[in-house]
C-alpha atoms as a PDB file:
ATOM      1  CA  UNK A   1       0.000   0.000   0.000  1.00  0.00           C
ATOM      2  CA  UNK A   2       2.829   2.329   0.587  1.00  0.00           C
ATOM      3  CA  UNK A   3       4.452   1.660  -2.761  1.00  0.00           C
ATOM      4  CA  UNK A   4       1.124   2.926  -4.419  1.00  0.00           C
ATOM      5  CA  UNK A   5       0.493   5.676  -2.032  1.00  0.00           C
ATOM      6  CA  UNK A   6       4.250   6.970  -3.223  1.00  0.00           C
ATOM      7  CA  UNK A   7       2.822   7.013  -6.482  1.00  0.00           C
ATOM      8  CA  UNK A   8      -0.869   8.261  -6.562  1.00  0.00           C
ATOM      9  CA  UNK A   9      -1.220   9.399  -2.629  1.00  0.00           C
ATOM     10  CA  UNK A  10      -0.907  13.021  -2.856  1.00  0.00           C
ATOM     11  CA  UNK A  11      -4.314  15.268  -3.828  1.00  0.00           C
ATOM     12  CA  UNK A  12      -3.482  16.307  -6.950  1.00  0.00           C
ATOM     13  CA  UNK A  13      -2.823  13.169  -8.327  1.00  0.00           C
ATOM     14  CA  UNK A  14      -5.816  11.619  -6.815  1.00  0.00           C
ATOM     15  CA  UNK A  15      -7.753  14.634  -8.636  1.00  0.00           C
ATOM     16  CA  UNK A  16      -6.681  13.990 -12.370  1.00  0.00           C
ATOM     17  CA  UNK A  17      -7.088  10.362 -11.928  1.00  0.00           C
ATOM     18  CA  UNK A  18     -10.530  11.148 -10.964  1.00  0.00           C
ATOM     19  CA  UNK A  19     -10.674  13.114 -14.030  1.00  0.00           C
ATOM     20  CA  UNK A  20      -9.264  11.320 -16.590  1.00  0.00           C
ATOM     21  CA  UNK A  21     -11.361   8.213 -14.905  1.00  0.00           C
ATOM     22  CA  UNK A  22     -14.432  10.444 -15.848  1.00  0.00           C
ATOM     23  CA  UNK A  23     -13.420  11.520 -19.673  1.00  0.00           C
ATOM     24  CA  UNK A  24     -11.849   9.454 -22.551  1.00  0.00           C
ATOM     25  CA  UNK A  25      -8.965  11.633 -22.047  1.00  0.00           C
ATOM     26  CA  UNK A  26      -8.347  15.240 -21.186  1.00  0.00           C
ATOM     27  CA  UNK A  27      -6.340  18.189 -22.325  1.00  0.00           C
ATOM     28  CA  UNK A  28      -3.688  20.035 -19.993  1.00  0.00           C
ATOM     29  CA  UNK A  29      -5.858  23.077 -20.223  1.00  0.00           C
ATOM     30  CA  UNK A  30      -9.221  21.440 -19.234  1.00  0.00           C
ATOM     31  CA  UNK A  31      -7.184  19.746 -16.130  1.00  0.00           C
ATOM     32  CA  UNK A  32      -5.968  23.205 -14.953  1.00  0.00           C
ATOM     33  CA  UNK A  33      -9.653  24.266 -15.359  1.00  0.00           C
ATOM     34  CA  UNK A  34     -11.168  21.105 -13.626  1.00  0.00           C
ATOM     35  CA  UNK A  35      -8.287  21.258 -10.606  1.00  0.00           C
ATOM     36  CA  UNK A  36      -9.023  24.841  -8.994  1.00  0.00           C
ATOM     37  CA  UNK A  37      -5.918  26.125  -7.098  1.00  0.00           C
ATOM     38  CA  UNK A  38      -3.531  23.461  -9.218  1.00  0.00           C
ATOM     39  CA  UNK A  39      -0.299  25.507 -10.779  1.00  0.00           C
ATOM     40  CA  UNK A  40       0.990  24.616 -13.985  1.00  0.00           C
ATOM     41  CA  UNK A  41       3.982  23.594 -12.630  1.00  0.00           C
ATOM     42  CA  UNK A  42       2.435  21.139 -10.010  1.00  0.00           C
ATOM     43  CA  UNK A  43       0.007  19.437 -12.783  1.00  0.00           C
ATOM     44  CA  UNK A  44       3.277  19.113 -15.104  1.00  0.00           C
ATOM     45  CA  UNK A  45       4.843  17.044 -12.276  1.00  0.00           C
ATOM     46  CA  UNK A  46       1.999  14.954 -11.756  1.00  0.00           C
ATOM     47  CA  UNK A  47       1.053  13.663 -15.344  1.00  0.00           C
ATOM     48  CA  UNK A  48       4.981  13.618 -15.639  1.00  0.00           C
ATOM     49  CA  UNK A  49       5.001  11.042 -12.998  1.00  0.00           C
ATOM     50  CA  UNK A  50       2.406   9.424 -13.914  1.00  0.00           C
ATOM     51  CA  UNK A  51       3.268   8.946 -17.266  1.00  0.00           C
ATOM     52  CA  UNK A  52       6.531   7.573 -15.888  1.00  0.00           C
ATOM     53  CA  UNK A  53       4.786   5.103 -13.821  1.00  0.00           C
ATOM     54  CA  UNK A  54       2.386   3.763 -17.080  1.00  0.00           C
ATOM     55  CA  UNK A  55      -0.629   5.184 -15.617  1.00  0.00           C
ATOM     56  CA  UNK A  56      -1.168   8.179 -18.136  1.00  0.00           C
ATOM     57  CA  UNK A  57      -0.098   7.827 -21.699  1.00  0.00           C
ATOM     58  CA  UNK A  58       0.066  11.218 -23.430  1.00  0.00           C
ATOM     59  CA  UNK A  59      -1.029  11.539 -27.203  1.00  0.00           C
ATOM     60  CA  UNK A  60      -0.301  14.690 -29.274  1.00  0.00           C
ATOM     61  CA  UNK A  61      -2.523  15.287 -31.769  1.00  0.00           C
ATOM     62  CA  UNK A  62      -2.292  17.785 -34.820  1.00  0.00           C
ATOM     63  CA  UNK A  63      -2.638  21.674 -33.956  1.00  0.00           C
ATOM     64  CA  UNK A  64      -0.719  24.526 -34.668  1.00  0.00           C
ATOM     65  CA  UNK A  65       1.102  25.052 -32.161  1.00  0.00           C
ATOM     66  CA  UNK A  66       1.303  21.262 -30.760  1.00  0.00           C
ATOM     67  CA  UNK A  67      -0.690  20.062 -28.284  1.00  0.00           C
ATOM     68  CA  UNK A  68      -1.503  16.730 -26.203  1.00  0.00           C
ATOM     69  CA  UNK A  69      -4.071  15.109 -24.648  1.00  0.00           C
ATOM     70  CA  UNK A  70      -3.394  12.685 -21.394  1.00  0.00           C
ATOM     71  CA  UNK A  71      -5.596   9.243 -21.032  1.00  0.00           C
ATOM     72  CA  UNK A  72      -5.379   6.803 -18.944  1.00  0.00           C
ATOM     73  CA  UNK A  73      -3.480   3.266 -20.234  1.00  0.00           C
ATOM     74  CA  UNK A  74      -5.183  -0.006 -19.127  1.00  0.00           C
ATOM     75  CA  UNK A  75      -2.734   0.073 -15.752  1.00  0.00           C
ATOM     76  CA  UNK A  76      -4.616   3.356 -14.994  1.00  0.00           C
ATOM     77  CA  UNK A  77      -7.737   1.916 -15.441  1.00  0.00           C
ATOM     78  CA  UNK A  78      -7.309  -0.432 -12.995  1.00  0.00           C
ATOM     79  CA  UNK A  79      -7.716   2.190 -10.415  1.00  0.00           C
ATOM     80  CA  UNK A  80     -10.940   2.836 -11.218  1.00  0.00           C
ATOM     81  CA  UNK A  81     -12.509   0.574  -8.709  1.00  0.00           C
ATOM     82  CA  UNK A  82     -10.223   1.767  -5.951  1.00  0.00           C
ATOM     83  CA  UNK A  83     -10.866   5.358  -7.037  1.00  0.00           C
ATOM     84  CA  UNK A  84     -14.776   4.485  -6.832  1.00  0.00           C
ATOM     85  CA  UNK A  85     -14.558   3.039  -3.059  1.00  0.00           C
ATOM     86  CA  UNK A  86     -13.167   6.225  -2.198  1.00  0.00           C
ATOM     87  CA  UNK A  87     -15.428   8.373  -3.495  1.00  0.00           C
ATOM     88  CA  UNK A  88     -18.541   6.538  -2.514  1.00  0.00           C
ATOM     89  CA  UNK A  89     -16.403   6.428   1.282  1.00  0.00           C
ATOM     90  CA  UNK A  90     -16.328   9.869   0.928  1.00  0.00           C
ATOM     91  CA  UNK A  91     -20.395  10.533   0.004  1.00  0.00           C
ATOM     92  CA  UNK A  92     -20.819   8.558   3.135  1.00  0.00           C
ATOM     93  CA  UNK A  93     -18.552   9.296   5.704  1.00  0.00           C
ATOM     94  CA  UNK A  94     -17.623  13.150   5.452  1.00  0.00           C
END
């Protein structure tokens, strides 16, 4: 549990997962809408990790100038149920 909590534990991260759990896949500039308070910097770290870890895949798609999208791969998916406990943990409990 500690291993994973390394990797996804913090709120931000928790956040876009939530996100990206929620859309096909989701544009740097619709996360930094989504996640009030988030600084560009900070969200940059996050997907960076995440994408480092095989959780978020990034896919650039044709626009002047370049831009990317972040989805989920299939190991990001797997969260979902884990991602779902907590939320419905949350509805109840706070």
């Amino acid at each position: 549990m500690a291993r994973t909590l390394d990797i996804i534990g913090d709120r931000w991260t928790i956040l876009i997962l939530r996100d990206l759990l929620t859309h096909d896949s989701r544009r740097f500039q619709d996360l930094e809408t989504s996640l009030l308070g988030i600084s560009p910097n900070t969200l940059s770290a996050r997907l960076k990790n995440l994408e480092e870890h095989g959780i978020v895949m990034r896919r650039l798609y044709e626009e002047h100038p370049p831009r990317a999208e972040y989805l989920l791969t299939p190991k990001g998916r797997e969260l979902g149920p884990a991602m779902r406990a907590l939320q419905v943990w949350g509805q109840k409990n706070t």
